[in-house]
C-alpha atoms as a PDB file:
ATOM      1  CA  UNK A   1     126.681  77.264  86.262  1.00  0.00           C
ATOM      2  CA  UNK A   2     123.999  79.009  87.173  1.00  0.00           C
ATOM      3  CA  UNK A   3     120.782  79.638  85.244  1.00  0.00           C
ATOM      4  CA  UNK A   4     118.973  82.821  85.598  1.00  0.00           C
ATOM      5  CA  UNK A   5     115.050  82.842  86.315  1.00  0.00           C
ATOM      6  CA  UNK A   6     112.399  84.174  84.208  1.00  0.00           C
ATOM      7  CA  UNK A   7     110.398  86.587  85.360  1.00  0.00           C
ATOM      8  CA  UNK A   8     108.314  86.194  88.156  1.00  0.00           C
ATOM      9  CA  UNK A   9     109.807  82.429  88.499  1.00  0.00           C
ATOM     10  CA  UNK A  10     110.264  81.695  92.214  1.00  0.00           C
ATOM     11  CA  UNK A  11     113.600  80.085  93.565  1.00  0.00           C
ATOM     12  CA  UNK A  12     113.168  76.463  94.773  1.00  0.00           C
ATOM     13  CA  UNK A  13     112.047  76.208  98.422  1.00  0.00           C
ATOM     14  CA  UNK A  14     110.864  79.490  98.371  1.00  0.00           C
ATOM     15  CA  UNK A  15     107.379  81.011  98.408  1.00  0.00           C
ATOM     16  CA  UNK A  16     106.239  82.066  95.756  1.00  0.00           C
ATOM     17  CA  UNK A  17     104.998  85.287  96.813  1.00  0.00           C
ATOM     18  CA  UNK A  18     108.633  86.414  97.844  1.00  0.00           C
ATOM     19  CA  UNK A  19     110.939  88.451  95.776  1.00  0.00           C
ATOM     20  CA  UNK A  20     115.033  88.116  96.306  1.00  0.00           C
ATOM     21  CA  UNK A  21     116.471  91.384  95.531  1.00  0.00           C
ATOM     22  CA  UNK A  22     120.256  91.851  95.778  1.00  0.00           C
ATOM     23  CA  UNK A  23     121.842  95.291  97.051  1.00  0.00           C
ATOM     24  CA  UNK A  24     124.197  97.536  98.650  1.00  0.00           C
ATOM     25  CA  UNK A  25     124.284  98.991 101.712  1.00  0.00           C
ATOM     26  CA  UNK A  26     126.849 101.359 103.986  1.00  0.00           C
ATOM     27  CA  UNK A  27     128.327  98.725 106.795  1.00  0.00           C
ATOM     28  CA  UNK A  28     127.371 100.369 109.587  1.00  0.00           C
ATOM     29  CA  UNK A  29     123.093  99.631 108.378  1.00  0.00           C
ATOM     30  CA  UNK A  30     123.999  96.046 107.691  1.00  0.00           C
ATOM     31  CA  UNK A  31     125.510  95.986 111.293  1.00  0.00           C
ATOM     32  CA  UNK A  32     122.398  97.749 112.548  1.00  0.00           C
ATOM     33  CA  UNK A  33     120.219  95.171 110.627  1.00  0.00           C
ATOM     34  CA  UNK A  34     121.864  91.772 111.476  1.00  0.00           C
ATOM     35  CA  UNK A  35     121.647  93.674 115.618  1.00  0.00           C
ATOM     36  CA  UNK A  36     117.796  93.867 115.195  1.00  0.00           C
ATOM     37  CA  UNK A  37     117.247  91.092 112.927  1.00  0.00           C
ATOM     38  CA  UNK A  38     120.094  87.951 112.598  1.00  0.00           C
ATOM     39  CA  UNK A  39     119.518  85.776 110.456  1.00  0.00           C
ATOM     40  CA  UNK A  40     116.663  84.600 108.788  1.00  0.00           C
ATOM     41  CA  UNK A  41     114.237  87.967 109.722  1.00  0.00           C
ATOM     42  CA  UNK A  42     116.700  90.047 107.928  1.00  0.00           C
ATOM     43  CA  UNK A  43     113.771  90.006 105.467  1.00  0.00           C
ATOM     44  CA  UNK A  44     111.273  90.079 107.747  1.00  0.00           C
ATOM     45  CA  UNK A  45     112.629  93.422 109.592  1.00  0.00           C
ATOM     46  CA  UNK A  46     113.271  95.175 105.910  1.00  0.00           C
ATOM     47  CA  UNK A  47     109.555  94.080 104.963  1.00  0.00           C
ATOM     48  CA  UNK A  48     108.059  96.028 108.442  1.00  0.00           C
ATOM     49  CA  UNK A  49     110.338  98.586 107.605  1.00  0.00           C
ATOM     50  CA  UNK A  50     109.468  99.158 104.125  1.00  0.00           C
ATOM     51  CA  UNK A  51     105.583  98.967 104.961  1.00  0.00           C
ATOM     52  CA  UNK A  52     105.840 101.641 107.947  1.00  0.00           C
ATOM     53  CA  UNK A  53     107.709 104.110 106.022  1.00  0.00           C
ATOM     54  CA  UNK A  54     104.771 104.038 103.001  1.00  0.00           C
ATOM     55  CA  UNK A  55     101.979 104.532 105.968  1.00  0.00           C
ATOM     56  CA  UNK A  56     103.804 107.256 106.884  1.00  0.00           C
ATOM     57  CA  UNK A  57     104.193 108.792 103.471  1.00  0.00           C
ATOM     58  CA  UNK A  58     100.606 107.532 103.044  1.00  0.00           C
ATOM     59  CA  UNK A  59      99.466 109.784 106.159  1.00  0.00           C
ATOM     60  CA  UNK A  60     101.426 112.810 105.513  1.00  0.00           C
ATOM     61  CA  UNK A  61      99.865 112.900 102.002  1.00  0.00           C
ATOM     62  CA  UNK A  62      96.733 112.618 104.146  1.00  0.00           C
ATOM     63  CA  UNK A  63      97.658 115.342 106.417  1.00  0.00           C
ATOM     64  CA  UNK A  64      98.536 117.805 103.807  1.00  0.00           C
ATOM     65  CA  UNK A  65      95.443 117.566 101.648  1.00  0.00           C
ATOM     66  CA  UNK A  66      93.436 117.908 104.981  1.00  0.00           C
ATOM     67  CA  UNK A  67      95.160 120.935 105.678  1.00  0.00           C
ATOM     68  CA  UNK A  68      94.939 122.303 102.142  1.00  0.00           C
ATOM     69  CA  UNK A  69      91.235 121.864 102.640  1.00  0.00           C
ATOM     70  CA  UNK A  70      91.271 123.915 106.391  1.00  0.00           C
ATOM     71  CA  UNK A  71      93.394 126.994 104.783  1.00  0.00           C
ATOM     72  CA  UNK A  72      90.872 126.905 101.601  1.00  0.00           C
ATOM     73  CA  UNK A  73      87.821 127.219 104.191  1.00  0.00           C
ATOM     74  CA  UNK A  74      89.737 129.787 106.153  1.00  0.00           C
ATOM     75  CA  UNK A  75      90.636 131.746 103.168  1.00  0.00           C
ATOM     76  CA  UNK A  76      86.926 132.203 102.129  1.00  0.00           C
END
């Protein structure tokens, strides 16, 4: 049987920086994913992905206090 881990206990032969996270997602993204990224970079691919979408979040938040500062100016 297996035994679960404690927390932040990494699985054997694994780094111990990485994190294994089971979920659920719609067939035709799991399709998509093993396309761009068989096998062992389905990780990889999710990581790049994950990291892009926060610089863009990261940016817009950027953008929008930039431009809250450009209407105040305008305003006075």
């Amino acid at each position: 049987m297996a035994k679960a881990l404690r927390e932040g206990q990494a699985y054997a032969g694994r780094r111990a920086d990485a994190a294994v996270l089971n979920f659920t997602l719609p067939r035709e993204a799991a399709e998509l994913l093993r396309m761009y990224a068989g096998g062992k970079k389905l990780g990889e691919l999710v990581s790049r992905l994950i990291f892009a979408h926060h610089e863009r979040l990261q940016e817009r938040q950027r953008v929008r206090e930039q431009m809250v500062l450009v209407l105040k100016d305008e305003g006075e």
